[in-house]
C-alpha atoms as a PDB file:
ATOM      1  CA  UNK A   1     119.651 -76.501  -7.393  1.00  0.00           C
ATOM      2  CA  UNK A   2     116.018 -76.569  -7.845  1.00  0.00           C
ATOM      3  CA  UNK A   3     114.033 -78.209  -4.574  1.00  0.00           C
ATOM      4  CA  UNK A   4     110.361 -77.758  -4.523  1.00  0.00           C
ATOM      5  CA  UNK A   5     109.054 -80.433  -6.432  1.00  0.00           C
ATOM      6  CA  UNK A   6     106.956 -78.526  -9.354  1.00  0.00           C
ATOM      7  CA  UNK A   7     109.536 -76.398  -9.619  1.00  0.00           C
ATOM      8  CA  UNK A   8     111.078 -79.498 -11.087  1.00  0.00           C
ATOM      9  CA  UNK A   9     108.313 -80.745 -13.328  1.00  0.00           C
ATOM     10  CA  UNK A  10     108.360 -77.085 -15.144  1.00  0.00           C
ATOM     11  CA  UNK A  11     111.983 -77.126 -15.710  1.00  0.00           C
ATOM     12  CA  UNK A  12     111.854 -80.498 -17.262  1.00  0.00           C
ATOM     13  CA  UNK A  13     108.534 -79.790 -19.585  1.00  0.00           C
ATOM     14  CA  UNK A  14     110.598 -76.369 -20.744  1.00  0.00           C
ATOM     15  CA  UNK A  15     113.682 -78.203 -20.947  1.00  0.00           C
ATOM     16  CA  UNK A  16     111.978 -80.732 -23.373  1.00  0.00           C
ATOM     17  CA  UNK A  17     109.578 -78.525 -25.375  1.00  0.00           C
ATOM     18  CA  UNK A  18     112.598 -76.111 -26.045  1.00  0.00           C
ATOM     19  CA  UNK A  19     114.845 -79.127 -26.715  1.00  0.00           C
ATOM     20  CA  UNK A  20     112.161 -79.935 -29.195  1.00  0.00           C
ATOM     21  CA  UNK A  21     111.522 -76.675 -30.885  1.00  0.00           C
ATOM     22  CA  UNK A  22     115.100 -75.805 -31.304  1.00  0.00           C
ATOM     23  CA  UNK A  23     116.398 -79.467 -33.283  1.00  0.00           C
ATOM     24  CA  UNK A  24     113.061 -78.856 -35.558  1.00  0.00           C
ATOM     25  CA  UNK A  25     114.546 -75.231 -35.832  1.00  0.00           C
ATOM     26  CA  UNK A  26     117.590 -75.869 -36.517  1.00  0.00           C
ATOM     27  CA  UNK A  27     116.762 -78.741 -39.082  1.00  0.00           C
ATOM     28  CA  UNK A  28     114.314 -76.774 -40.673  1.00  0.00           C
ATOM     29  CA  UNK A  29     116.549 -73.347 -41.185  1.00  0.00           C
ATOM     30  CA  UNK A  30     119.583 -75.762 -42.820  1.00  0.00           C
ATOM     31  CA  UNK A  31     116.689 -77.181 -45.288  1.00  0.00           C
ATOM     32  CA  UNK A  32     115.525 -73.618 -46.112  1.00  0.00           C
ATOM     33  CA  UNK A  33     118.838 -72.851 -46.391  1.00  0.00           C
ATOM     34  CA  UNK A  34     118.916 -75.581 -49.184  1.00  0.00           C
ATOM     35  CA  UNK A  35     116.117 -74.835 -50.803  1.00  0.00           C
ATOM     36  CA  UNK A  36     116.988 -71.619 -51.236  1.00  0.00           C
ATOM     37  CA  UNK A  37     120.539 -72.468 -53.120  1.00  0.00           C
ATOM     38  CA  UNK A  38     118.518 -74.954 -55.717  1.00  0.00           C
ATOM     39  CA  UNK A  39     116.131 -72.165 -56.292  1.00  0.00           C
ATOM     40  CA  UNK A  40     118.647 -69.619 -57.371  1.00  0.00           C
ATOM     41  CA  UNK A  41     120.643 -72.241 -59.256  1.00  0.00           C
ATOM     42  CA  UNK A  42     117.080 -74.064 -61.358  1.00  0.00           C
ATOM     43  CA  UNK A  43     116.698 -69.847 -62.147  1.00  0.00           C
ATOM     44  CA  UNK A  44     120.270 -69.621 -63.306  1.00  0.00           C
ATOM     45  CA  UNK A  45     119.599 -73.066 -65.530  1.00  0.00           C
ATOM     46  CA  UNK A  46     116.560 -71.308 -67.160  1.00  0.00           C
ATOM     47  CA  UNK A  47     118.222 -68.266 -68.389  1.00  0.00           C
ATOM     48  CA  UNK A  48     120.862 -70.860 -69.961  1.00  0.00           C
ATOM     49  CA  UNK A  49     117.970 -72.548 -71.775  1.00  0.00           C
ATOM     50  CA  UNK A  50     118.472 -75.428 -69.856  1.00  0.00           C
ATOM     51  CA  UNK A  51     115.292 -76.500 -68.894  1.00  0.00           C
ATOM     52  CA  UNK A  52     116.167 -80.302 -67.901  1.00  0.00           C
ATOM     53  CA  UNK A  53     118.396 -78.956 -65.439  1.00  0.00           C
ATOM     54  CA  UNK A  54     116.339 -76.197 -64.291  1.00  0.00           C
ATOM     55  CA  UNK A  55     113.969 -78.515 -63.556  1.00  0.00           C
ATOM     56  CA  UNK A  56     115.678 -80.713 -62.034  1.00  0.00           C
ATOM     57  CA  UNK A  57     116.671 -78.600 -59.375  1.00  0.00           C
ATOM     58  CA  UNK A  58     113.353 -77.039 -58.686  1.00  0.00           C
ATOM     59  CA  UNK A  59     112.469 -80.152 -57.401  1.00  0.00           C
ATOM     60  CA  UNK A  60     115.708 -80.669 -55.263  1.00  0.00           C
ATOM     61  CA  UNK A  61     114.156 -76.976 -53.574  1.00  0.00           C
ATOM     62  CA  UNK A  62     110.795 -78.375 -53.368  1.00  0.00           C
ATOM     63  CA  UNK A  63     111.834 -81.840 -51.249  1.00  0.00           C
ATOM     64  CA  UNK A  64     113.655 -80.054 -48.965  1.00  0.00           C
ATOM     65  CA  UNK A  65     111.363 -76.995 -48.486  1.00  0.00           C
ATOM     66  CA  UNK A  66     108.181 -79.615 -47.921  1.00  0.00           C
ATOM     67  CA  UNK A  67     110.355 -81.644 -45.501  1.00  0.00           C
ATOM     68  CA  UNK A  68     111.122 -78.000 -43.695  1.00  0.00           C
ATOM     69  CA  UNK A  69     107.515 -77.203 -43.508  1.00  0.00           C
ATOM     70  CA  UNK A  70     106.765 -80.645 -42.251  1.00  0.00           C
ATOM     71  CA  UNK A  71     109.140 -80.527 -39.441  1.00  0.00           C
ATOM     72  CA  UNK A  72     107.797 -76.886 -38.534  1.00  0.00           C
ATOM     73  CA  UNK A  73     104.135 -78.012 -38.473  1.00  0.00           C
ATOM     74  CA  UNK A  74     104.133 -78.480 -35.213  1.00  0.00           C
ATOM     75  CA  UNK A  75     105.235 -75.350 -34.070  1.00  0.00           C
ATOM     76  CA  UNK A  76     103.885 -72.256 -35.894  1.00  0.00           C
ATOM     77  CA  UNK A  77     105.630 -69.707 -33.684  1.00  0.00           C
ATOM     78  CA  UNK A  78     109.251 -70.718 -34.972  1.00  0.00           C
ATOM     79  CA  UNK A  79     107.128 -71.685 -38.708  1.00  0.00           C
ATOM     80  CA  UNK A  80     106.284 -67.821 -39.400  1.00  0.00           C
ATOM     81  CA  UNK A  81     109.508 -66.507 -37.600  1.00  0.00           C
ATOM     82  CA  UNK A  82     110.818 -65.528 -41.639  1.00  0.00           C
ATOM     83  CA  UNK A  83     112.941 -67.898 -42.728  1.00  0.00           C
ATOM     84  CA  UNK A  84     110.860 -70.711 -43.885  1.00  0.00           C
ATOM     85  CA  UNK A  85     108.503 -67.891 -45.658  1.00  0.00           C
ATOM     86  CA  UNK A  86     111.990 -67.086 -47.288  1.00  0.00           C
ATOM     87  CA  UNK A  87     112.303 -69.981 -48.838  1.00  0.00           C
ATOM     88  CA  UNK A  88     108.785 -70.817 -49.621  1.00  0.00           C
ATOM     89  CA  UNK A  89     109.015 -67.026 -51.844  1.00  0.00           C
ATOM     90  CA  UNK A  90     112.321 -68.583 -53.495  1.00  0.00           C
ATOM     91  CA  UNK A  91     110.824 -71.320 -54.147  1.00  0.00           C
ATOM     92  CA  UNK A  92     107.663 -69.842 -55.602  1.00  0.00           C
ATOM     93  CA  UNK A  93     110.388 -67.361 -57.685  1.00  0.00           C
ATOM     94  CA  UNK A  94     112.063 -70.456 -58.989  1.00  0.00           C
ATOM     95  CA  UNK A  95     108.625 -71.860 -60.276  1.00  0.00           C
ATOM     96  CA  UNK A  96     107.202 -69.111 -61.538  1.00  0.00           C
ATOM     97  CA  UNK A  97     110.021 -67.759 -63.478  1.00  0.00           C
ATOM     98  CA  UNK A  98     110.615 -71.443 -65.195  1.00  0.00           C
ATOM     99  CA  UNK A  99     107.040 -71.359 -66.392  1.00  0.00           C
ATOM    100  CA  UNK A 100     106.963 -68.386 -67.679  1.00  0.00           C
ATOM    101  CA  UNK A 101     110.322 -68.700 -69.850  1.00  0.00           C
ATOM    102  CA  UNK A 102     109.293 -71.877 -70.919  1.00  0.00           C
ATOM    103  CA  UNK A 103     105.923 -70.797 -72.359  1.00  0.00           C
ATOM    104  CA  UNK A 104     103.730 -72.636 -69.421  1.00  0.00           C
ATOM    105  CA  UNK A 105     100.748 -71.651 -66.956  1.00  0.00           C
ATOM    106  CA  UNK A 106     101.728 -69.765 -64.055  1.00  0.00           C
ATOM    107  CA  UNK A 107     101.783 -72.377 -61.666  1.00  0.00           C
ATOM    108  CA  UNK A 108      98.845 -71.452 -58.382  1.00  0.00           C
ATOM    109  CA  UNK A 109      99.738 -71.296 -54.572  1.00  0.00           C
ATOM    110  CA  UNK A 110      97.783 -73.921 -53.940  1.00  0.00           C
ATOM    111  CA  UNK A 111     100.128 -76.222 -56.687  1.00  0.00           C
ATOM    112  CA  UNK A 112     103.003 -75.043 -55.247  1.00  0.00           C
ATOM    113  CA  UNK A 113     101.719 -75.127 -51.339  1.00  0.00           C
ATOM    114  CA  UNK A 114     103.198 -71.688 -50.426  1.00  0.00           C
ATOM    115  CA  UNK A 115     101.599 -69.131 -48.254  1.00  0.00           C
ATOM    116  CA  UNK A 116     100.110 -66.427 -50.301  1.00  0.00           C
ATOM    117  CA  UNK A 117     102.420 -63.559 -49.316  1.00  0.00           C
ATOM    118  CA  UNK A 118     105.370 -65.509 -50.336  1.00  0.00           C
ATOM    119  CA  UNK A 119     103.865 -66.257 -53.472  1.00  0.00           C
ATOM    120  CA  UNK A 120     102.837 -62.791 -54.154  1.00  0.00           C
ATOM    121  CA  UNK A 121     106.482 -61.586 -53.874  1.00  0.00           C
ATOM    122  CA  UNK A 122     107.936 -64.595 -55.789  1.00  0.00           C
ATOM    123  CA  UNK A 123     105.557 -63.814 -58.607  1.00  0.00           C
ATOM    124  CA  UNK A 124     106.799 -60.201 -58.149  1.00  0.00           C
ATOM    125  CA  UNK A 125     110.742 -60.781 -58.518  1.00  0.00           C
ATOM    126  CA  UNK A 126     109.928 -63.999 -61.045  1.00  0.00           C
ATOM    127  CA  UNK A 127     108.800 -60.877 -63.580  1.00  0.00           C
ATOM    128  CA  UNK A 128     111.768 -59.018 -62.643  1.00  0.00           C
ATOM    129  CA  UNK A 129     113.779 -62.010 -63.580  1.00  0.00           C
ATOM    130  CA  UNK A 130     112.056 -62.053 -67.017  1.00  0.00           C
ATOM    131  CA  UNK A 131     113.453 -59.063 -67.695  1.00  0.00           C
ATOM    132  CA  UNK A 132     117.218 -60.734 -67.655  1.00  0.00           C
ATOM    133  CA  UNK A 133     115.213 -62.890 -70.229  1.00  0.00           C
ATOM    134  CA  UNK A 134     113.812 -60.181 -72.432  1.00  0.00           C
ATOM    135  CA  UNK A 135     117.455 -58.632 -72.975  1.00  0.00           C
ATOM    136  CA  UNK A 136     118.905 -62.227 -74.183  1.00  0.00           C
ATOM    137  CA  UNK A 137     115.606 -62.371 -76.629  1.00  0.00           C
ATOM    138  CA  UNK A 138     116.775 -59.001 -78.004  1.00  0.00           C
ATOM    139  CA  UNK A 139     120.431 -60.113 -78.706  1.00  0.00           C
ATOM    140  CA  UNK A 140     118.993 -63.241 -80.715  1.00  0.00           C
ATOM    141  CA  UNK A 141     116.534 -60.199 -82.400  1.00  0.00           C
ATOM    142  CA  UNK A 142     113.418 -61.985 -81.158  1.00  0.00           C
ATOM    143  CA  UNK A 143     111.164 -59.201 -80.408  1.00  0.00           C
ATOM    144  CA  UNK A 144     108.175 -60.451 -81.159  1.00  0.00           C
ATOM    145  CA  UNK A 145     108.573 -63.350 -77.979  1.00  0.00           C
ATOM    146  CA  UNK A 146     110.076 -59.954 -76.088  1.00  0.00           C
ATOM    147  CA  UNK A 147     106.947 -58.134 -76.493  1.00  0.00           C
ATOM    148  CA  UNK A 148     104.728 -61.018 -75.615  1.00  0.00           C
ATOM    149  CA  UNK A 149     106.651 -61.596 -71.612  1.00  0.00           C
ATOM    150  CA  UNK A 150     106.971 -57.580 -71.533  1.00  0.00           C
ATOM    151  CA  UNK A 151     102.972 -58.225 -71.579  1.00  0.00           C
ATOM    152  CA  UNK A 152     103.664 -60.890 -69.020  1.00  0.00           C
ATOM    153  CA  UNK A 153     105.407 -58.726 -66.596  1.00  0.00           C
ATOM    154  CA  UNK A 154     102.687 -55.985 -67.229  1.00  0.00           C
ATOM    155  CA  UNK A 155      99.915 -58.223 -66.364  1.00  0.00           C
ATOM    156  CA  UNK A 156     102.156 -59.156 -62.825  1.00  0.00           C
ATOM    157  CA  UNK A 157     102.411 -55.669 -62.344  1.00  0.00           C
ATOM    158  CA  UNK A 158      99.138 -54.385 -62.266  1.00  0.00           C
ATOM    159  CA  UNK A 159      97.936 -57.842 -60.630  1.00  0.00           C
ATOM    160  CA  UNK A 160     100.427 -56.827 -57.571  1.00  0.00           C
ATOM    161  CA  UNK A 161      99.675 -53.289 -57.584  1.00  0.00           C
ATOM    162  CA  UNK A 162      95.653 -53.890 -56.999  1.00  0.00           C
ATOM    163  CA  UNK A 163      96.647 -55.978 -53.755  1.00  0.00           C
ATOM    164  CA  UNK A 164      96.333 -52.621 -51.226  1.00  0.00           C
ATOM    165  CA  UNK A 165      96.346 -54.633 -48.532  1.00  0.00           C
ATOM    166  CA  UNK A 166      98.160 -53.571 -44.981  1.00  0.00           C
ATOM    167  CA  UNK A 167     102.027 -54.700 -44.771  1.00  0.00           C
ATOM    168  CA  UNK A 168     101.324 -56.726 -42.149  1.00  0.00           C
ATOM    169  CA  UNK A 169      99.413 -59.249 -44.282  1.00  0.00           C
ATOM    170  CA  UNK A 170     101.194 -59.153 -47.745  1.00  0.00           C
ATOM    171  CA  UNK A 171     104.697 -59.026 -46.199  1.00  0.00           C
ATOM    172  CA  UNK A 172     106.467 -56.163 -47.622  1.00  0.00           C
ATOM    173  CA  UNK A 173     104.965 -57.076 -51.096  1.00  0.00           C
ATOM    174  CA  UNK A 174     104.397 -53.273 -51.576  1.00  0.00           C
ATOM    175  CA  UNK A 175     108.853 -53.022 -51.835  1.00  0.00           C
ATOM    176  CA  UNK A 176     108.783 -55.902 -54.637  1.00  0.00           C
ATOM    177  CA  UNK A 177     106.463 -54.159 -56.183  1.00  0.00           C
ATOM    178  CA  UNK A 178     107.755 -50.450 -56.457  1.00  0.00           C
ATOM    179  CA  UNK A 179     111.228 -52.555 -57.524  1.00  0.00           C
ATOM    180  CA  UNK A 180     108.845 -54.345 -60.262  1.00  0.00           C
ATOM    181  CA  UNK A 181     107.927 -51.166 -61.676  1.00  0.00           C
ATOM    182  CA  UNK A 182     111.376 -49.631 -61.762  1.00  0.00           C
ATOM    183  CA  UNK A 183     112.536 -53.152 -64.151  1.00  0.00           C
ATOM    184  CA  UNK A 184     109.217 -53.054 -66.307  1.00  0.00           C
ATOM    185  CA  UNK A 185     109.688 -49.627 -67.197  1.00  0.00           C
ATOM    186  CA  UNK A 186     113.441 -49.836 -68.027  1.00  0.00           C
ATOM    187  CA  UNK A 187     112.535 -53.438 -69.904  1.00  0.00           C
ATOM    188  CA  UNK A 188     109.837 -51.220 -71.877  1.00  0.00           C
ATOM    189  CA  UNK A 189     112.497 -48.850 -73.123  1.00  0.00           C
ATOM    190  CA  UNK A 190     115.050 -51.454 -74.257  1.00  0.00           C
ATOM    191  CA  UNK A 191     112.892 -53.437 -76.265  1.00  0.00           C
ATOM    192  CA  UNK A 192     111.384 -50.050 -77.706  1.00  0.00           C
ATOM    193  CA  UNK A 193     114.786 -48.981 -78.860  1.00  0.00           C
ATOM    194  CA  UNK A 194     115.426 -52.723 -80.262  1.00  0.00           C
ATOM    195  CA  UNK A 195     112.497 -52.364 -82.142  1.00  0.00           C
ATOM    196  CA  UNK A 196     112.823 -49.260 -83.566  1.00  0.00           C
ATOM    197  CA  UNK A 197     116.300 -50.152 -84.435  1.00  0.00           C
ATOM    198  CA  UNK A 198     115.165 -52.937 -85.789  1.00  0.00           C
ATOM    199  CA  UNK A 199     112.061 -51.251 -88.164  1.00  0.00           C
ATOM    200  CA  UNK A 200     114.913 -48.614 -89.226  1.00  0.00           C
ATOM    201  CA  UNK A 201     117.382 -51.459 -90.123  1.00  0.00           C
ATOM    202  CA  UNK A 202     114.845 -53.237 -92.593  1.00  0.00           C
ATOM    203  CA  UNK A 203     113.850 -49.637 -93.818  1.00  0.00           C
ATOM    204  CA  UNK A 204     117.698 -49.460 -94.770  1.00  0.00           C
ATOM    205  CA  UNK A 205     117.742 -52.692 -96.429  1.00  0.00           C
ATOM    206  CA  UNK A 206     114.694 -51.737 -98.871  1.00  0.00           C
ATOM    207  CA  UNK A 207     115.889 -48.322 -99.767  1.00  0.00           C
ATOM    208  CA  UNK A 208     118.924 -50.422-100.449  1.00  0.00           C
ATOM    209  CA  UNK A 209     117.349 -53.006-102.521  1.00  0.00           C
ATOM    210  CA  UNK A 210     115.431 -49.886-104.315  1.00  0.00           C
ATOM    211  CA  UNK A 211     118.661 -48.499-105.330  1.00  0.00           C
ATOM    212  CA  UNK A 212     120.770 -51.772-106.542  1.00  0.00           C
ATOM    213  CA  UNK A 213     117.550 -51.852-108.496  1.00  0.00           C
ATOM    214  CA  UNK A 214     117.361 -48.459-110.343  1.00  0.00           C
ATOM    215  CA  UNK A 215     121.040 -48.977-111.105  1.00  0.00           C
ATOM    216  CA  UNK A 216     120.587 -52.147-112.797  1.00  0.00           C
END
């Protein structure tokens, strides 16, 4: 039982302000939580060319991540405690990797209202996800699109890799891109092989032609 008096007034103005801080925490961590499901699923809807859908649920992410970072606002200790920064790098992922599949400008932070480490790493694991699309563009043998997003994911690359900035500020963008590298380099050697499979295939075809030729 608390008696003095101010005693009193502190443990009411903590009771409140945690009271506060932990509904817009808990709110805001199911929204992320959200968010982060329609991200993954508007990705999933762009590899299956289905860019109505994929769309759609972008923006299902991006209503519930903006009312997350408006319920945060207020309190930037529980704001930068990870999770929201989660979803804001899903988000920016989601976006990213949409655009670029569909032929679009790499939508900016400031569009998509992310903080910049976030948006560095989306932008880092949206060219991983190209890859995914690269291998589907060599099944349909269109190499010539595969070449142009390899370029894509090369430019991402070397953008990334000329951020040397401490951890602390980029957010362990230094991990996505050392993974980045490790997907680019594999994506190089499959489309090599489908184009060199491809050149010796039409190479077959003439010397084929040539012959049916000579023997009429």
């Amino acid at each position: 039982m608390i008696e003095v008096p101010e005693l009193k007034v502190i443990f009411q103005f903590a009771h409140e302000s945690f009271e506060r801080e932990n509904h817009a925490r808990e709110e805001a961590l199911s929204l992320a939580r959200e968010s982060i499901r329609f991200s993954a699923n508007s990705i999933r809807a762009a590899h299956r060319s289905d860019s109505k859908e994929a769309r759609r649920l972008l923006k299902e992410s991006e209503k519930r991540l903006r009312h997350a970072q408006e319920r945060l606002a207020p309190f930037p200790r529980i704001y930068f405690a990870g999770f929201l920064e989660d979803a804001e790098k899903e988000f920016a992922e989601a976006s990213i990797t949409i655009a670029i599949i569909e032929g679009k400008k790499i939508p900016l932070p400031q569009k998509l209202s992310t903080g910049l480490a976030p948006f560095l790493r989306g932008l880092g694991e949206a060219a991983s996800e190209v890859r995914r699309h690269i291998l589907d563009l060599i099944r349909h043998g269109e190499l010539s699109r595969g070449e142009e997003l390899l370029d894509v994911m090369d430019d991402i690359f070397y953008l990334l890799a000329s951020v040397d900035y401490p951890e602390a500020l980029t957010g362990g963008l230094r991990r996505t891109t050392d993974m980045l590298r490790s997907v680019l380099e594999r994506t190089r050697g499959d489309l090599t092989v489908a184009i060199r499979r491809q050149s010796l295939e039409k190479r077959i075809e003439e010397l084929e032609e040539k012959l049916e030729k000579k023997e009429n």
